[in-house]
N, C-alpha and C. Protein backbone atom coordinates (compact mmCIF):
# COMPACT_ATOMS: atom_id res chain seq x y z
N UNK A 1 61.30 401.78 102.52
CA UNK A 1 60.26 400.79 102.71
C UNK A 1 60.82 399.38 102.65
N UNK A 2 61.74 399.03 101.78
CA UNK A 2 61.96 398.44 101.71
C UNK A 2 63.09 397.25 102.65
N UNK A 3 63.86 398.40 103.17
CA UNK A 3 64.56 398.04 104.88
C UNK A 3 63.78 397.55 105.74
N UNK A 4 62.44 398.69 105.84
CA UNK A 4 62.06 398.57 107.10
C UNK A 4 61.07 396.74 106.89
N UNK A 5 60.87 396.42 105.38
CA UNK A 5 60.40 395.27 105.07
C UNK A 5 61.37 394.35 105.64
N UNK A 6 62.21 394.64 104.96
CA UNK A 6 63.58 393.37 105.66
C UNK A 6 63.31 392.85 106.98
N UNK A 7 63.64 394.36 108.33
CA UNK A 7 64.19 394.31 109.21
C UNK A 7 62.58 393.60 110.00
N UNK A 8 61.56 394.35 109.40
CA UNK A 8 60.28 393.50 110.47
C UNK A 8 59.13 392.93 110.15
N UNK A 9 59.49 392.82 108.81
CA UNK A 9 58.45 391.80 108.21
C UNK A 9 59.28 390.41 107.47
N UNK A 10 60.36 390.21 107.72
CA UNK A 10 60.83 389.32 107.11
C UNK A 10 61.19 389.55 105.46
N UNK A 11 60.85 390.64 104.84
CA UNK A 11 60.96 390.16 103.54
C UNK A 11 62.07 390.17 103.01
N UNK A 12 62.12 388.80 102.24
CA UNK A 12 63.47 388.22 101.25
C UNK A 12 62.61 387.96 99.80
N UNK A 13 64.31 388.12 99.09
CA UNK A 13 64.22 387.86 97.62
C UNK A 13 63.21 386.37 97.38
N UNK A 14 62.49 386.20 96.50
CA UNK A 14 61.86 384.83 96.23
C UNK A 14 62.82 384.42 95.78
N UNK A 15 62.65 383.11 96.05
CA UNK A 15 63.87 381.59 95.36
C UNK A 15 63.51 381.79 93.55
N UNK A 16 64.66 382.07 92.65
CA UNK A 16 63.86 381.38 91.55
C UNK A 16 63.50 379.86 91.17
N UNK A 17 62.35 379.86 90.28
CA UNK A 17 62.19 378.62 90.05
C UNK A 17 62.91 377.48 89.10
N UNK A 18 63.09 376.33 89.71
CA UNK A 18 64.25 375.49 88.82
C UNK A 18 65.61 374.88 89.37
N UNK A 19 65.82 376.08 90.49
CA UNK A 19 67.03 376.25 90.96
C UNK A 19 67.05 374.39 91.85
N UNK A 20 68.14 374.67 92.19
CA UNK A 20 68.77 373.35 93.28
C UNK A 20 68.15 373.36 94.63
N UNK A 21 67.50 372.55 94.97
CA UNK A 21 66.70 372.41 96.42
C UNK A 21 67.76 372.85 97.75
N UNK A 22 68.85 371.44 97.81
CA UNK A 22 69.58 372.37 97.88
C UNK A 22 70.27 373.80 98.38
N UNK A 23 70.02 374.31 97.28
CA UNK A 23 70.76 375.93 97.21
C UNK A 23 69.85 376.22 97.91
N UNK A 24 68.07 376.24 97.58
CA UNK A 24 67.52 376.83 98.30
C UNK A 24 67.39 376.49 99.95
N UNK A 25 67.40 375.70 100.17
CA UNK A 25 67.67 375.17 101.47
C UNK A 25 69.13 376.04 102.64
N UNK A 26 70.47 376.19 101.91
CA UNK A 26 70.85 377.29 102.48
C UNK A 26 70.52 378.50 102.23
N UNK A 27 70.24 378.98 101.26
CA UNK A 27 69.59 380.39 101.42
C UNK A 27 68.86 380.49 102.22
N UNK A 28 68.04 379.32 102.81
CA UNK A 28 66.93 380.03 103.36
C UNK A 28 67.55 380.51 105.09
N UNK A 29 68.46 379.50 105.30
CA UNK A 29 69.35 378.92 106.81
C UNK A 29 70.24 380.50 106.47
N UNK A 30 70.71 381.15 105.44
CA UNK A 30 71.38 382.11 105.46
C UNK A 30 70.74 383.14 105.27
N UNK A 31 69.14 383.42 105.29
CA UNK A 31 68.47 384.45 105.22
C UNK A 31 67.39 384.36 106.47
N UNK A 32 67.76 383.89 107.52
CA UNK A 32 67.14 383.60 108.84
C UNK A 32 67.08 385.22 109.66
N UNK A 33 65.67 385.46 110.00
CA UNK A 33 65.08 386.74 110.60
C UNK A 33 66.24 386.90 111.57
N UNK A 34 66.48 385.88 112.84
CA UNK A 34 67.11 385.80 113.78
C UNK A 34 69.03 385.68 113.47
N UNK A 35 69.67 386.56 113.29
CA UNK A 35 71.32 386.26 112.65
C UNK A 35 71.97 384.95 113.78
N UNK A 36 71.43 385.03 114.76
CA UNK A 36 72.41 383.62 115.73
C UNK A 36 71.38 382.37 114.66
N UNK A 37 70.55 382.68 113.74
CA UNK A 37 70.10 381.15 113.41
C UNK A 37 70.88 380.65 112.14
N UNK A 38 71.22 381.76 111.82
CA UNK A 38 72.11 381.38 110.67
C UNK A 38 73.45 381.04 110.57
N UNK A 39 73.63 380.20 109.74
CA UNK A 39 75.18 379.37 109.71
C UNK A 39 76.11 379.98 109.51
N UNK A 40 77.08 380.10 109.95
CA UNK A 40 78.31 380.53 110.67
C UNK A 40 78.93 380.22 108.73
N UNK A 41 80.08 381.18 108.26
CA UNK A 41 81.21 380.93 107.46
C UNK A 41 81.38 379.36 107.27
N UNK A 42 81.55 379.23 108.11
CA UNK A 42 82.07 377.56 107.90
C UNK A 42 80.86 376.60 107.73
N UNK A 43 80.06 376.57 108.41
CA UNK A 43 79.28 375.66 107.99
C UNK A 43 78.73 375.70 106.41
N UNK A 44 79.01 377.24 105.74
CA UNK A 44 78.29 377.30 104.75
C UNK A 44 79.28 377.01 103.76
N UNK A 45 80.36 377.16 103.88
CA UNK A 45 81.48 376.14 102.78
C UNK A 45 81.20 374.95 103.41
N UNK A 46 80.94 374.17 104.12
CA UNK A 46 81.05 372.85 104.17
C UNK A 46 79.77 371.93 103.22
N UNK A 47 78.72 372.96 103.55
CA UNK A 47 77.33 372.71 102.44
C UNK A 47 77.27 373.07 101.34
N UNK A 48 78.45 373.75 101.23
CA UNK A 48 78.64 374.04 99.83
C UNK A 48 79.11 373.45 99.03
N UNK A 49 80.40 372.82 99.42
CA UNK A 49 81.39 371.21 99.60
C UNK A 49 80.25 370.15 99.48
N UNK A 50 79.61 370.20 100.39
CA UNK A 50 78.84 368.77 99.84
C UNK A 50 77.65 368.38 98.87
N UNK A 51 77.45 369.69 98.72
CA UNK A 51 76.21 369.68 97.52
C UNK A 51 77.18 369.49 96.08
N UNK A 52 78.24 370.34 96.09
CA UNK A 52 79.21 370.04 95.00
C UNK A 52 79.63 368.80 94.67
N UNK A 53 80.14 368.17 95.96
CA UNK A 53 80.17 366.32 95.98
C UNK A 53 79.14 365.77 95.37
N UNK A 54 77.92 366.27 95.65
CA UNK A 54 76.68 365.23 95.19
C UNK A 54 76.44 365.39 93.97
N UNK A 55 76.76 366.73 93.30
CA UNK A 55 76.42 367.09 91.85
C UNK A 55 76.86 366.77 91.35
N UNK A 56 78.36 366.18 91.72
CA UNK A 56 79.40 365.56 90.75
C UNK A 56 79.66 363.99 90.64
N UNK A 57 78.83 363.66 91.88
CA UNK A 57 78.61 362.35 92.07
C UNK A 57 77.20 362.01 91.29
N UNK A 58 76.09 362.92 90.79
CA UNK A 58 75.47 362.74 89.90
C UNK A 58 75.55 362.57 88.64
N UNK A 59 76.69 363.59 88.50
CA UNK A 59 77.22 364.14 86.81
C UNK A 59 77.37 362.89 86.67
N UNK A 60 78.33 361.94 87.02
CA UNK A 60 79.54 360.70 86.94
C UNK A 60 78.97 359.79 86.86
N UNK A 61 77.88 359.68 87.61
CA UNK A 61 76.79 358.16 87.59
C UNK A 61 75.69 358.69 85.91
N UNK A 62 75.20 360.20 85.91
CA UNK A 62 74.59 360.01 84.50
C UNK A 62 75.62 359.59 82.91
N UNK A 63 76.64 360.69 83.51
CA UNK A 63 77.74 360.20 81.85
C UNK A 63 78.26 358.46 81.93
N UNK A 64 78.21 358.05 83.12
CA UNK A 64 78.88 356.64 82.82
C UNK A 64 76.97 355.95 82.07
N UNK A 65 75.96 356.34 82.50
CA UNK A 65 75.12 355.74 82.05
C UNK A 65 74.58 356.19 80.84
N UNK A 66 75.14 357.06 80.27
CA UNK A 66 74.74 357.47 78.95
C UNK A 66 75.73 357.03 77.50
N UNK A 67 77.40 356.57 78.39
CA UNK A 67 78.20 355.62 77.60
C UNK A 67 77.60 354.63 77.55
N UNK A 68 77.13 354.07 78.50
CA UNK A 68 76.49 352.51 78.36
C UNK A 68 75.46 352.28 77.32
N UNK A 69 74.76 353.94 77.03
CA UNK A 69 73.49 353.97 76.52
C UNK A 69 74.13 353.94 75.09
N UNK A 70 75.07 354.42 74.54
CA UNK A 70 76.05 354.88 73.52
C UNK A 70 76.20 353.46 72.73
N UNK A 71 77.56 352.53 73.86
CA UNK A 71 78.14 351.73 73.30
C UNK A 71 76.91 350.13 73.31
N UNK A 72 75.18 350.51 73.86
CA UNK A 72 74.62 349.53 73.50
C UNK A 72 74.01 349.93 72.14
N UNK A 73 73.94 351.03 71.82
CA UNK A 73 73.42 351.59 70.62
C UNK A 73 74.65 351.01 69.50
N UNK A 74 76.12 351.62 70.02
CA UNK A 74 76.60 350.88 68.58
C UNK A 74 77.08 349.45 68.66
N UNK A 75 76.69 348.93 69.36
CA UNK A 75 76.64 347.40 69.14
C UNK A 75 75.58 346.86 67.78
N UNK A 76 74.34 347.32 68.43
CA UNK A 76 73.24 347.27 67.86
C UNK A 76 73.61 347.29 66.27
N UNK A 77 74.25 348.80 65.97
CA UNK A 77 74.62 349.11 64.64
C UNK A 77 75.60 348.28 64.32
N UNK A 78 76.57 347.63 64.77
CA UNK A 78 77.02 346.46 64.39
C UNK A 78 77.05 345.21 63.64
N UNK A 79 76.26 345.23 64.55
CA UNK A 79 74.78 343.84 64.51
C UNK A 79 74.14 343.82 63.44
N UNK A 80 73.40 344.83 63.28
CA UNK A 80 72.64 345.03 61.92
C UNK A 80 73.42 345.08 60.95
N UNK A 81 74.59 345.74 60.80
CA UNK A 81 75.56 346.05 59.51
C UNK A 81 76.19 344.57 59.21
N UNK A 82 76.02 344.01 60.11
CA UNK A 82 76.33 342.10 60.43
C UNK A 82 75.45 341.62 59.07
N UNK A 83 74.62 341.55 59.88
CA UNK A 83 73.12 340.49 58.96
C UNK A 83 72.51 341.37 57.72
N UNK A 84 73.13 342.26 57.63
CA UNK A 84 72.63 342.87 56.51
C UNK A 84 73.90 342.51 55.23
N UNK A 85 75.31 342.41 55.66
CA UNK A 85 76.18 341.79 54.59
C UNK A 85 75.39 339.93 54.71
């Protein structure tokens, strides 16, 4: 039953929820009814490559902004340990 779901009703696994838009976005290009619609080997390392770029280009922009968040916090404690002698 479950083939014959595949092969002519379309049915695929549900996306879980949470996941990377993203990810789901090729899954969906790699779970295409029609196989000529879906992306070739290569295209799918290359989207794979660039979602990795972006995640890491996220990581890098939150940790540099969470040092900033850090070293304005111990200023602060500084400051206070200042005016409090």
């Amino acid at each position: 039953q479950i083939v014959l779901g595949v092969q002519k009703n379309g049915l695929r696994p549900a996306w879980p929820q949470g996941q990377l838009p993203e990810l789901q976005h090729l899954y969906l290009k790699c779970v295409e009814q029609d196989p000529d619609a879906r992306p070739k080997a290569k295209e799918v390392v290359q989207l794979l490559t660039q979602i990795e770029m972006d995640l890491r280009s996220e990581l890098k922009a939150a940790h540099k902004q969470a040092q900033q968040v850090v070293s304005a916090q111990q200023a602060m404690v500084v400051a206070a340990a200042q005016v409090a002698q």
